[in-house]
Every structure is written in C-alpha cells, then in structure tokens.
N, C-alpha and C. Protein backbone atom coordinates (compact mmCIF):
# COMPACT_ATOMS: atom_id res chain seq x y z
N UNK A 1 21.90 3.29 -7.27
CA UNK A 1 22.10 4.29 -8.29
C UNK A 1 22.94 3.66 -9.38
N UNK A 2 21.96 3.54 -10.68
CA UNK A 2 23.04 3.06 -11.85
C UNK A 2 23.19 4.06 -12.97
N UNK A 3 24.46 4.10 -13.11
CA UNK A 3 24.64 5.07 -14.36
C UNK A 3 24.91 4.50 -15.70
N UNK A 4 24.42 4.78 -17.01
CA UNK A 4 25.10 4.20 -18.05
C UNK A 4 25.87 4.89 -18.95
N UNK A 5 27.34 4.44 -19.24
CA UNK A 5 28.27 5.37 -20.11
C UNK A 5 28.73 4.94 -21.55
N UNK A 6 28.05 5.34 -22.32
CA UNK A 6 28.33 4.43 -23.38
C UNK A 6 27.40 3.01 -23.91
N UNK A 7 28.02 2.05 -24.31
CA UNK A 7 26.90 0.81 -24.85
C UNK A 7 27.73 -0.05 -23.82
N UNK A 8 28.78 -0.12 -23.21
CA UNK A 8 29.71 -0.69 -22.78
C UNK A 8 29.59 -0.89 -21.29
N UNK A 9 29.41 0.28 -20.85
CA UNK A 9 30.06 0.73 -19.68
C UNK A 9 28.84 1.19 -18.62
N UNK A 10 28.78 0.00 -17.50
CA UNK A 10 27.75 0.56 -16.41
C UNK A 10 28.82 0.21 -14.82
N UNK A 11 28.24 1.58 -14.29
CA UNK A 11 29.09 1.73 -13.27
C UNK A 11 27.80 2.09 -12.05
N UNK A 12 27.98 1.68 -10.96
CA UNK A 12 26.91 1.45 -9.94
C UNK A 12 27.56 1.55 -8.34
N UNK A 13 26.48 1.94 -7.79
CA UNK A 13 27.11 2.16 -6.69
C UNK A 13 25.77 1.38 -5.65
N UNK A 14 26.10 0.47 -5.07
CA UNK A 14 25.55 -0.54 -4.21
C UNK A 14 25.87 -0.94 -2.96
N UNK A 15 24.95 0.06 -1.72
CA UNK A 15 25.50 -0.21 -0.32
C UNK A 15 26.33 0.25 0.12
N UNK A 16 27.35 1.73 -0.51
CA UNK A 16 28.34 2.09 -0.49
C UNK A 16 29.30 1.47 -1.40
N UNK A 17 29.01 0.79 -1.73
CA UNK A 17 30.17 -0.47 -2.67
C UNK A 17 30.00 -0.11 -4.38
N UNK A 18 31.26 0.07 -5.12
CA UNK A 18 31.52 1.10 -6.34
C UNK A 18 31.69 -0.39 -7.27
N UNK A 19 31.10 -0.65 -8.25
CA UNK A 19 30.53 -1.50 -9.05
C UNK A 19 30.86 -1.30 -10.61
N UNK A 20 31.70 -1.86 -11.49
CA UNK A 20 32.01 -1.19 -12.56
C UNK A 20 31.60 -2.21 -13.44
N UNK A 21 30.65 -2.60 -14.42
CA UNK A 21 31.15 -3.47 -15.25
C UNK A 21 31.65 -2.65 -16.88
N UNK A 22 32.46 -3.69 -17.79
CA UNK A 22 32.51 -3.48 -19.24
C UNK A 22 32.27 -4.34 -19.75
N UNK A 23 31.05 -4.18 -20.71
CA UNK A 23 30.30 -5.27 -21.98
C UNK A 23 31.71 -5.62 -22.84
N UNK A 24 30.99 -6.82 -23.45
CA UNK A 24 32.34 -7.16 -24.60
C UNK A 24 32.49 -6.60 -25.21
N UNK A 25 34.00 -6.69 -26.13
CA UNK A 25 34.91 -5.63 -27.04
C UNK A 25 34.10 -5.51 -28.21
N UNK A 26 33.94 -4.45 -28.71
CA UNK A 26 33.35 -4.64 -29.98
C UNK A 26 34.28 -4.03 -30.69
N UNK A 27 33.57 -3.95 -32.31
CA UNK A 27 34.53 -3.77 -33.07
C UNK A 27 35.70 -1.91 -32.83
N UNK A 28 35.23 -1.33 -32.61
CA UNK A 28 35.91 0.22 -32.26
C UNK A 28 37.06 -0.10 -30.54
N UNK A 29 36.71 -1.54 -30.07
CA UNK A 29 37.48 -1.32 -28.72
C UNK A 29 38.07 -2.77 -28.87
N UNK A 30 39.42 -2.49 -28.47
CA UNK A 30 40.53 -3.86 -28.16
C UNK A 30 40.79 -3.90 -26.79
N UNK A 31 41.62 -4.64 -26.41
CA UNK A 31 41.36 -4.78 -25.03
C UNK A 31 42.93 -4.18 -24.29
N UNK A 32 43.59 -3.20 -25.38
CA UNK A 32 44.45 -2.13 -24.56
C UNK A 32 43.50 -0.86 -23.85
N UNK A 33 42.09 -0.71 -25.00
CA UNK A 33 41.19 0.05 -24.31
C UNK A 33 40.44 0.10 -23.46
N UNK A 34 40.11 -0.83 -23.55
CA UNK A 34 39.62 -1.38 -22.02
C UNK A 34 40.50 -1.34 -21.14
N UNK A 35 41.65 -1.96 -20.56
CA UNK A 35 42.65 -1.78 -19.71
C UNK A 35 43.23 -0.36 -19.40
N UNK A 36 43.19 0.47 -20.50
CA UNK A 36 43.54 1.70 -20.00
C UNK A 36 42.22 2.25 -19.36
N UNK A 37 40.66 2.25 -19.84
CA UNK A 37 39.46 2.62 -19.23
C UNK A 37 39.58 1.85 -17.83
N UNK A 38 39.73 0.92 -17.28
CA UNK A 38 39.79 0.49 -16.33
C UNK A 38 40.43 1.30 -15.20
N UNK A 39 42.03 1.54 -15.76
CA UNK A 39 43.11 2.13 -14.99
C UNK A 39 42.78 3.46 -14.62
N UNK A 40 41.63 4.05 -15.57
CA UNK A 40 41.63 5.42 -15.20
C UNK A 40 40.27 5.35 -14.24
N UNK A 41 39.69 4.43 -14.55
CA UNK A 41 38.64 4.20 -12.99
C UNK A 41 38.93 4.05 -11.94
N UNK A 42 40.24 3.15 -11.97
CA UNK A 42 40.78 2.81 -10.69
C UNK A 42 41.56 3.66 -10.45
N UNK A 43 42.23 4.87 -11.20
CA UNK A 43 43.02 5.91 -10.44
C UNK A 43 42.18 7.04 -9.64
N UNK A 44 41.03 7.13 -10.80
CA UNK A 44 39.95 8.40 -9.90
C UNK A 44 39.40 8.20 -8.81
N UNK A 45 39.07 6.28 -8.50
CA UNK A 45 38.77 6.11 -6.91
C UNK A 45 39.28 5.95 -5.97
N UNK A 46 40.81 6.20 -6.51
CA UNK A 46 41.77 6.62 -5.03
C UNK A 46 41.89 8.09 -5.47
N UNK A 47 41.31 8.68 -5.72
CA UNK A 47 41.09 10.27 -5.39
C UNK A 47 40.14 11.05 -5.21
N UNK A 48 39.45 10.96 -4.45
CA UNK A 48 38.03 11.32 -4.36
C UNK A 48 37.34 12.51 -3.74
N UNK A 49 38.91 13.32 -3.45
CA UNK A 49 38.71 14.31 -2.67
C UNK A 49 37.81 15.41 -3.02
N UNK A 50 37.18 15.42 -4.38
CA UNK A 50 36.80 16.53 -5.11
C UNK A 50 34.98 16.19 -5.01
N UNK A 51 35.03 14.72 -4.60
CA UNK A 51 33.55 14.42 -4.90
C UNK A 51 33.04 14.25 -3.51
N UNK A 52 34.41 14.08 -2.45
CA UNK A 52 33.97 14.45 -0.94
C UNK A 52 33.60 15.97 -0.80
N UNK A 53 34.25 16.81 -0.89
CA UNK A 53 33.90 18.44 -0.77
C UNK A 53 32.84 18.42 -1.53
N UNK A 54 32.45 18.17 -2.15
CA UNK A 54 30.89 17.92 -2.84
C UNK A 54 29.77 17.53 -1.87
N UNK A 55 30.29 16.89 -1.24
CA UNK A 55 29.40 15.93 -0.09
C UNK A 55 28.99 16.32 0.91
N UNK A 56 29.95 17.82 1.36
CA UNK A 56 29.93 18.02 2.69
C UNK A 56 28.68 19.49 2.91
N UNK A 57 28.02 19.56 1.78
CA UNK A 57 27.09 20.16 1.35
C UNK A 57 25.76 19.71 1.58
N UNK A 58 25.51 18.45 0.91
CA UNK A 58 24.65 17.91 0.84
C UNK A 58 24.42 16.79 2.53
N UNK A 59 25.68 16.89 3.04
CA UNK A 59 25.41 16.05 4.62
C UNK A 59 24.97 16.87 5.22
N UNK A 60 24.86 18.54 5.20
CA UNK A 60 24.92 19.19 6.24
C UNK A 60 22.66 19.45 5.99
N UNK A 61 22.64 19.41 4.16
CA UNK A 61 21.24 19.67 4.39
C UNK A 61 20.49 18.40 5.09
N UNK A 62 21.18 17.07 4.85
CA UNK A 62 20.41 15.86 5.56
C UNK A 62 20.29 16.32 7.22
N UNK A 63 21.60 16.88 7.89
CA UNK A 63 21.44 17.04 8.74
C UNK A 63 20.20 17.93 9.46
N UNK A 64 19.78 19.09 8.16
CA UNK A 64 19.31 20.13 8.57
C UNK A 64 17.91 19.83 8.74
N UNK A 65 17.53 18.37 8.12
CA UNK A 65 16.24 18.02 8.04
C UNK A 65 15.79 16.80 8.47
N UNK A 66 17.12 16.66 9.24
CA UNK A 66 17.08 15.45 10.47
C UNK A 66 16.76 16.30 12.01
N UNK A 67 17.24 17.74 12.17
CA UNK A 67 17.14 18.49 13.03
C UNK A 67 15.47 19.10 13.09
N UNK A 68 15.11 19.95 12.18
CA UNK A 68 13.70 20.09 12.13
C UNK A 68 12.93 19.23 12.01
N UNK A 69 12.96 18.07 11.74
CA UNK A 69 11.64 16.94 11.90
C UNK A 69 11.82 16.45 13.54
N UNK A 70 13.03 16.85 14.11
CA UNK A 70 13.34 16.34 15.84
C UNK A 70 13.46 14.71 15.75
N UNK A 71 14.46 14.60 14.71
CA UNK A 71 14.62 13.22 14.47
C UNK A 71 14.16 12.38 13.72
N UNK A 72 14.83 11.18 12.53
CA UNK A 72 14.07 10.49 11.91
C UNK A 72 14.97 9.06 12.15
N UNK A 73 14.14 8.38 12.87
CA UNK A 73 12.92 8.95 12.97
C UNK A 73 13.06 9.40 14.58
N UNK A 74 11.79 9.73 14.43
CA UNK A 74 11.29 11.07 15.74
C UNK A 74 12.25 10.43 16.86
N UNK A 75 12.66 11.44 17.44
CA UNK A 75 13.10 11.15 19.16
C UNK A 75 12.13 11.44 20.10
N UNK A 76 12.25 10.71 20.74
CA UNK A 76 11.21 10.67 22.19
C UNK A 76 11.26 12.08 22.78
N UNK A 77 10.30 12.08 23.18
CA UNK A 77 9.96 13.21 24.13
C UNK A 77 11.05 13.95 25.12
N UNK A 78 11.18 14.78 25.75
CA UNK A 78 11.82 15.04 26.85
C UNK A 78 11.02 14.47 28.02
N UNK A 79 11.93 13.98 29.22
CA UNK A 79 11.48 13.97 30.28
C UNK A 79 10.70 14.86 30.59
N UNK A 80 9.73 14.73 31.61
CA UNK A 80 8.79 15.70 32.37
C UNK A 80 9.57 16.98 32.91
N UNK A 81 10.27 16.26 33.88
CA UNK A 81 11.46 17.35 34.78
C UNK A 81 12.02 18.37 33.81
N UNK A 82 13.43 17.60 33.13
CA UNK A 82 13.78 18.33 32.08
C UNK A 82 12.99 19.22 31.40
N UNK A 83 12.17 18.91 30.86
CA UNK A 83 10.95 19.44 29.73
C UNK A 83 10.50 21.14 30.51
N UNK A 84 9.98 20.84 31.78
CA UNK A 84 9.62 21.84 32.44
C UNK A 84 10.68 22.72 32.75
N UNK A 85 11.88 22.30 33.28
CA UNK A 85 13.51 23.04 33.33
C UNK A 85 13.31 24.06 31.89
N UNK A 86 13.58 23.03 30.81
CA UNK A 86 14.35 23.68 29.73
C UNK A 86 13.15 24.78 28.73
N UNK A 87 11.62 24.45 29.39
CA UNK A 87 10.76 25.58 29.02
C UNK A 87 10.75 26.87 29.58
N UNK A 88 11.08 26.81 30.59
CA UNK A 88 11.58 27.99 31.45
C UNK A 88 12.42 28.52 30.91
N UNK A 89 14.10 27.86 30.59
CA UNK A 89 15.11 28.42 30.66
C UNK A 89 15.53 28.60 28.84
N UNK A 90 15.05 27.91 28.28
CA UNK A 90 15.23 27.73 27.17
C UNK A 90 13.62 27.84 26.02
N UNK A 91 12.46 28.87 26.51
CA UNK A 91 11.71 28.84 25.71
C UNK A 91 11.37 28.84 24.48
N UNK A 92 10.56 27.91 23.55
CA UNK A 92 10.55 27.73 22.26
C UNK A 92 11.67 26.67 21.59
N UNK A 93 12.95 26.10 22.15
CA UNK A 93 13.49 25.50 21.74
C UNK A 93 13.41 23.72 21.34
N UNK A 94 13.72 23.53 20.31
CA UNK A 94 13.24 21.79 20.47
C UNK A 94 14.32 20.95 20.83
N UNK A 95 13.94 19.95 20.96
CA UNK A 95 14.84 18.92 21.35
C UNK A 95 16.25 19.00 20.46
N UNK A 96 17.01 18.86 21.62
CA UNK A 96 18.82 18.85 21.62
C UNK A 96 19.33 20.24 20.47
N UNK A 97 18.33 21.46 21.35
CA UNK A 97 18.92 22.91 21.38
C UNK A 97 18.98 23.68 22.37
N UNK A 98 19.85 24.06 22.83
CA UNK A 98 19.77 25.15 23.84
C UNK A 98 20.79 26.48 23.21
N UNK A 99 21.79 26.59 22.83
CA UNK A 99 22.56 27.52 22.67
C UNK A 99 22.94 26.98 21.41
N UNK A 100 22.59 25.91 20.36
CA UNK A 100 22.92 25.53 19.15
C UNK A 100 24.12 25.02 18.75
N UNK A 101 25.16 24.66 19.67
CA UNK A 101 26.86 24.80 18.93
C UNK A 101 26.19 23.21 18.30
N UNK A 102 25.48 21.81 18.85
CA UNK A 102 25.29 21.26 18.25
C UNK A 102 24.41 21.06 17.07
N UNK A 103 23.16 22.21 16.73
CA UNK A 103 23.00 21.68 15.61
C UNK A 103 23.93 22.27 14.49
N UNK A 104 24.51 23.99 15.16
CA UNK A 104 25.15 24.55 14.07
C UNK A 104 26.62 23.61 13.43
N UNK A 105 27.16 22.89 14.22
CA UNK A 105 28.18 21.94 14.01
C UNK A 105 28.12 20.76 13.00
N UNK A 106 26.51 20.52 13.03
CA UNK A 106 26.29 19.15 12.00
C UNK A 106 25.82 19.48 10.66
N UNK A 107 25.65 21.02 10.57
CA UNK A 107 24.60 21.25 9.53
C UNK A 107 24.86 22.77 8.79
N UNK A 108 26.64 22.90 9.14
CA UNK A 108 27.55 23.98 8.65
C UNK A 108 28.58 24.05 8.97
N UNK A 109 29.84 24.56 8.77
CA UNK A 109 31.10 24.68 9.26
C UNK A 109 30.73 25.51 10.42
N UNK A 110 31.43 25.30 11.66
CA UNK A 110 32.21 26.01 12.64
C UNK A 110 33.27 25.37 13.22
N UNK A 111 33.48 25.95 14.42
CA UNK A 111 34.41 25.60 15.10
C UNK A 111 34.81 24.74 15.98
N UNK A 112 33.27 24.32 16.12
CA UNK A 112 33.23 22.96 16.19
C UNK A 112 32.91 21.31 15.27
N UNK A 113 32.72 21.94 14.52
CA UNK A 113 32.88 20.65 13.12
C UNK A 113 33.71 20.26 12.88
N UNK A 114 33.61 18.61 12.30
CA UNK A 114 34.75 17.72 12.10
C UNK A 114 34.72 17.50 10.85
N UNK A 115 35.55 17.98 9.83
CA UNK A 115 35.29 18.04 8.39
C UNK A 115 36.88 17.42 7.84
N UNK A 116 37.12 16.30 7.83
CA UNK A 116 38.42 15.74 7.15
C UNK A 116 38.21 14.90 5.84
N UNK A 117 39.23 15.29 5.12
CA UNK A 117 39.11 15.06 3.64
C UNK A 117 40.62 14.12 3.12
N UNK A 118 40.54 12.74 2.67
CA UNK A 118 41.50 12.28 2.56
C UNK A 118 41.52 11.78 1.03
N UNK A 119 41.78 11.35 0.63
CA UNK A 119 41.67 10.73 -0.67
C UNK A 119 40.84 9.64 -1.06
N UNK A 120 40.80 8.56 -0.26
CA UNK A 120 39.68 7.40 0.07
C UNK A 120 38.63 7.89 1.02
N UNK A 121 38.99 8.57 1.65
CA UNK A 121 38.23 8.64 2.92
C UNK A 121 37.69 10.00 3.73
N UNK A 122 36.86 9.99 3.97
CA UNK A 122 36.05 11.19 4.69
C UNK A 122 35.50 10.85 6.05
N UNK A 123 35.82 11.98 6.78
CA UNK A 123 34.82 12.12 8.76
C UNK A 123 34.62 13.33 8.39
N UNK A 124 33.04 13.15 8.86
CA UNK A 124 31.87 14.75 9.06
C UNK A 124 31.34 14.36 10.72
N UNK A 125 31.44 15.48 11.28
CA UNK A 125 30.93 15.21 12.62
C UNK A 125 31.01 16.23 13.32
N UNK A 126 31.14 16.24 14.88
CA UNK A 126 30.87 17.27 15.74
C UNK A 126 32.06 16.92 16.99
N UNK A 127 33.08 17.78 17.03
CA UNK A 127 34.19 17.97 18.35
C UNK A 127 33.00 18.07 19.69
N UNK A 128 32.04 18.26 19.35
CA UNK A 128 31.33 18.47 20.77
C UNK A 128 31.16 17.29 21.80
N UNK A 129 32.06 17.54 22.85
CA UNK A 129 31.78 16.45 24.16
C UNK A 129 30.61 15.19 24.13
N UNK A 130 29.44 16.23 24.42
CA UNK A 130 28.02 15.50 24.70
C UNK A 130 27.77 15.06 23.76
N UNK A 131 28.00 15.06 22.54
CA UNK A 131 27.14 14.42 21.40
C UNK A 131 26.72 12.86 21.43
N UNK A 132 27.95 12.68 22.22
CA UNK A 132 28.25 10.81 22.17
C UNK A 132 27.23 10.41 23.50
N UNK A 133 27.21 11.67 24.06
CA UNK A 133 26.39 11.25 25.98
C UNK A 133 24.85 10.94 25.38
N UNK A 134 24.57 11.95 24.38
CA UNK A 134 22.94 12.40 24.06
C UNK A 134 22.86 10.81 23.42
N UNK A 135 23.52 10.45 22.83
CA UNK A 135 22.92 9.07 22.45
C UNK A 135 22.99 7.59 23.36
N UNK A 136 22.94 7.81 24.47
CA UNK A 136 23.08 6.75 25.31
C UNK A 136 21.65 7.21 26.70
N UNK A 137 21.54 6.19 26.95
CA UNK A 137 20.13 6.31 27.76
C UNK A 137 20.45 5.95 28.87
N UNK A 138 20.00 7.21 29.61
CA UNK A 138 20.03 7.31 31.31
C UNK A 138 18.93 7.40 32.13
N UNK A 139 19.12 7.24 33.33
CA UNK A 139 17.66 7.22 34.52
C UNK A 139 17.18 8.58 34.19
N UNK A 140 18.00 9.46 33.70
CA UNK A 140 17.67 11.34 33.79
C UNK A 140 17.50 11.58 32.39
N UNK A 141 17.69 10.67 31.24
CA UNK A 141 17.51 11.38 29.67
C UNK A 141 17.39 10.31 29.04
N UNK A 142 16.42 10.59 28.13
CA UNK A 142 16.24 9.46 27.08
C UNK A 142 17.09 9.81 25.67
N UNK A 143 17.55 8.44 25.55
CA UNK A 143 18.50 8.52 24.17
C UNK A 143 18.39 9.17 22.83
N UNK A 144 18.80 9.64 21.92
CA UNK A 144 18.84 10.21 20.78
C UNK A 144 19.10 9.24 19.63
N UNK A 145 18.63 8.80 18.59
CA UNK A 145 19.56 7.31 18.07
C UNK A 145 20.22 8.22 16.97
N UNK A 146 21.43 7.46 16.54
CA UNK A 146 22.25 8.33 15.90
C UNK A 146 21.97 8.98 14.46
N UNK A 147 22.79 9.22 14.28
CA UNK A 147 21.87 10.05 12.64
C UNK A 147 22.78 9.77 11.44
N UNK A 148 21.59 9.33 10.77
CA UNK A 148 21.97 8.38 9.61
C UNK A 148 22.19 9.34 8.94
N UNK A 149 22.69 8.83 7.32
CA UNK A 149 22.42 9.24 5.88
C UNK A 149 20.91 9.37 5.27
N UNK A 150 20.22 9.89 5.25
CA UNK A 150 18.86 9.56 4.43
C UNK A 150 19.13 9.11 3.00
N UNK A 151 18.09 8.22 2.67
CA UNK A 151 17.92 7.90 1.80
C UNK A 151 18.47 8.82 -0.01
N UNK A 152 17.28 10.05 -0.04
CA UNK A 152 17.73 10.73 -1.09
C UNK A 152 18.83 11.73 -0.69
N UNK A 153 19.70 11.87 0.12
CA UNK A 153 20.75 12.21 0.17
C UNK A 153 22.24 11.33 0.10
N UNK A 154 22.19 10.28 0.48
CA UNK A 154 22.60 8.56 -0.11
C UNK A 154 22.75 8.71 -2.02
N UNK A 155 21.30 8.66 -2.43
CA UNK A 155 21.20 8.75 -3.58
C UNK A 155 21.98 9.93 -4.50
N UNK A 156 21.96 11.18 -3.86
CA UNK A 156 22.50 12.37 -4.38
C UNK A 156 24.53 12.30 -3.97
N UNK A 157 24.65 11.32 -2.99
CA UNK A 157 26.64 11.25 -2.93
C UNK A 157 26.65 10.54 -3.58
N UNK A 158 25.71 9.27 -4.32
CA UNK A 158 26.26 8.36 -4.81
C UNK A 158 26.75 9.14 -6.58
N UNK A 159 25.22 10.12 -6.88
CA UNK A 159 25.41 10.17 -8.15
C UNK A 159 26.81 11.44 -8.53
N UNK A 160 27.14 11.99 -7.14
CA UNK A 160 28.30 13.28 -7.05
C UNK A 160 29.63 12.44 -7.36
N UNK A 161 29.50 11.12 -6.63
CA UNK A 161 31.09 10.00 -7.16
C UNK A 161 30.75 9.30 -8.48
N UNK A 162 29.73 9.32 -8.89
CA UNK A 162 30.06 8.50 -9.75
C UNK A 162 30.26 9.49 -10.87
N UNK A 163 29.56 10.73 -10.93
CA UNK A 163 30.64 11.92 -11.45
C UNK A 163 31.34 11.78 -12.05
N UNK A 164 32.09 12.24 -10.84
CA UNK A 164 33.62 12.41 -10.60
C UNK A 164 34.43 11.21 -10.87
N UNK A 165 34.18 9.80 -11.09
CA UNK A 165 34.90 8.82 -11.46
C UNK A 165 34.97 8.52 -12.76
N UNK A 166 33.89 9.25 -13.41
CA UNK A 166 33.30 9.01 -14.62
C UNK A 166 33.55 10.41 -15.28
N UNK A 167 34.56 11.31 -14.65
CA UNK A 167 34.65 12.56 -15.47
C UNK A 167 35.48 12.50 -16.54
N UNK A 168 36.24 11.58 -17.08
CA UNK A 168 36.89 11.10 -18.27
C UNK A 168 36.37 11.73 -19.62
N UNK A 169 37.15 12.98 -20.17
CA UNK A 169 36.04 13.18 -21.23
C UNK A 169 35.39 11.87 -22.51
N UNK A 170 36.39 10.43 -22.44
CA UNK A 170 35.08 9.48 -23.34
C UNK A 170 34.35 8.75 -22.62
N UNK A 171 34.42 9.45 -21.46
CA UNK A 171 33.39 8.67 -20.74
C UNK A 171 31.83 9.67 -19.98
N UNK A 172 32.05 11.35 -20.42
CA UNK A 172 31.26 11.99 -20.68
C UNK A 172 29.60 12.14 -21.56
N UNK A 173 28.51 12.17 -20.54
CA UNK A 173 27.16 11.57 -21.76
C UNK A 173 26.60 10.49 -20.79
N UNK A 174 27.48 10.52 -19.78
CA UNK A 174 26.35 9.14 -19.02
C UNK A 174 25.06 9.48 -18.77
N UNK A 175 24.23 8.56 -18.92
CA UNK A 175 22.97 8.78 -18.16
C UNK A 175 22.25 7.97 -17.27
N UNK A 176 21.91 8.75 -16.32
CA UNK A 176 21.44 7.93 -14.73
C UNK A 176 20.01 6.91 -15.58
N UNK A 177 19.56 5.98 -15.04
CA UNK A 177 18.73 5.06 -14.62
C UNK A 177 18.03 4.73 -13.78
C-alpha cells in the first residue's frame, strides 16, 4: 500500500514495515521543514492507538469470513467419530462451533476477547483455553491452522495507519496508488 502526499512525500507500508521517503527540497521547503515533517511522523508512530481501535473492526470482519468459509484456507474435515457425535449433539453446526464462545470471541467483543491497545502495539485474540489445543494435531482431531490476516484486510490496516500518521493538516490530500 503506497500513499502519495504532496510532490514530496511517499509513505508506504511494506510487510508490516512503515516506509517514509522525502523528495528533494525545493524551492517552498528548507530543510528545518523537512526535519520538523519528519518529527511529526515519527511522533504519530509511537502513537497509534487511534488507528489500532480502528483495526479492531476490521480484524473481527476477517475473522468473520475466515469462520464462514470453515477456514482459509479450508480445514479438514471432522473425524468420522466426532462428526457423527457432534451431528447428533450439535445439529447443523460447522466446524469449531458448538456453543460459539469461540467464534463469538474472534469476531466481536465479549468476555472472552483479548483486545489490548498500547501505543506501538496491539493483541486481538481469544482467553479461551482450547483455542491453542484446536490447532495442534492429535490421534482424536485434526488440526485447525492458525488464522491469518487476509490479504484485503492487511490492505485496509495498512491504509487506516497510514491515515492516521499522515493526519497532519499539510499533509492532508494524500492519495492512495
């Protein structure tokens, strides 16, 4: 995701990794302006708390469409045994639902969600026990592999920080690429 701000100013976000360049000074910019544009880049990305709560929106729909596709990619089947158990006891339900606290946990606030917000740093996740069991493979259950970021949801945090780093009103007018 590249954004452009100005004739000057491209700021990018690559692999998770926050990418700033500034073209040479021209005649309207000396290089106290630049140094102060810099400083205020580098103060907004130790604060990011505003473009994390932004985020925790858009993780929960990745989640929501990592849950209805039953994995991406797909998770294996249920065992036979199991399968027949949990049609009985649990009819109509798909894979890794029975009573929901885990999908409702990954894909909305409750009471079991892990939602911490720091200034650099963010954890989204699930207090739930089993979550960590479902992804490991046993003689009795086949594994779950863990659950990524998708792609256009990747694309949509990148363009929510670069925002927010870029909310400077002369640095207002960017446009994505």
């Amino acid at each position: 995701m590249t954004m452009h701000y100005g004739k000057q100013t491209l700021v990018k976000i690559v692999g998770g990794e926050l990418s700033v360049r500034q073209g040479g000074i021209g005649p309207a910019q000396d290089t106290t302006t630049l140094t102060k544009s810099f400083r205020d880049i580098a103060r907004r990305t130790g604060h990011l708390e505003a473009a994390f709560a932004s985020w925790i929106a858009v993780w929960h729909r990745s989640e929501a469409k990592v849950f209805k596709a039953s994995g991406i990619p797909r998770w294996d089947r249920l065992k036979p045994g199991y399968e027949r158990w949990k049609r009985i006891h649990y009819p109509g339900e798909p894979i890794l639902r029975r009573e929901h606290d885990l999908v409702d946990s990954l894909t909305s606030r409750t009471r079991h969600s892990i939602i911490e917000i720091r200034p650099r740093t963010m954890r989204l996740g699930t207090k739930l026990f089993y979550s960590n069991i479902l992804q490991v493979r046993s003689p009795k259950m086949t594994a779950r592999p863990h659950v990524v970021v998708m792609q256009d949801a990747f694309n949509e945090l990148s363009r929510i920080t670069l925002a927010e780093i870029m909310r400077a009103p002369e640095l207002k007018g960017g446009r994505r690429r």
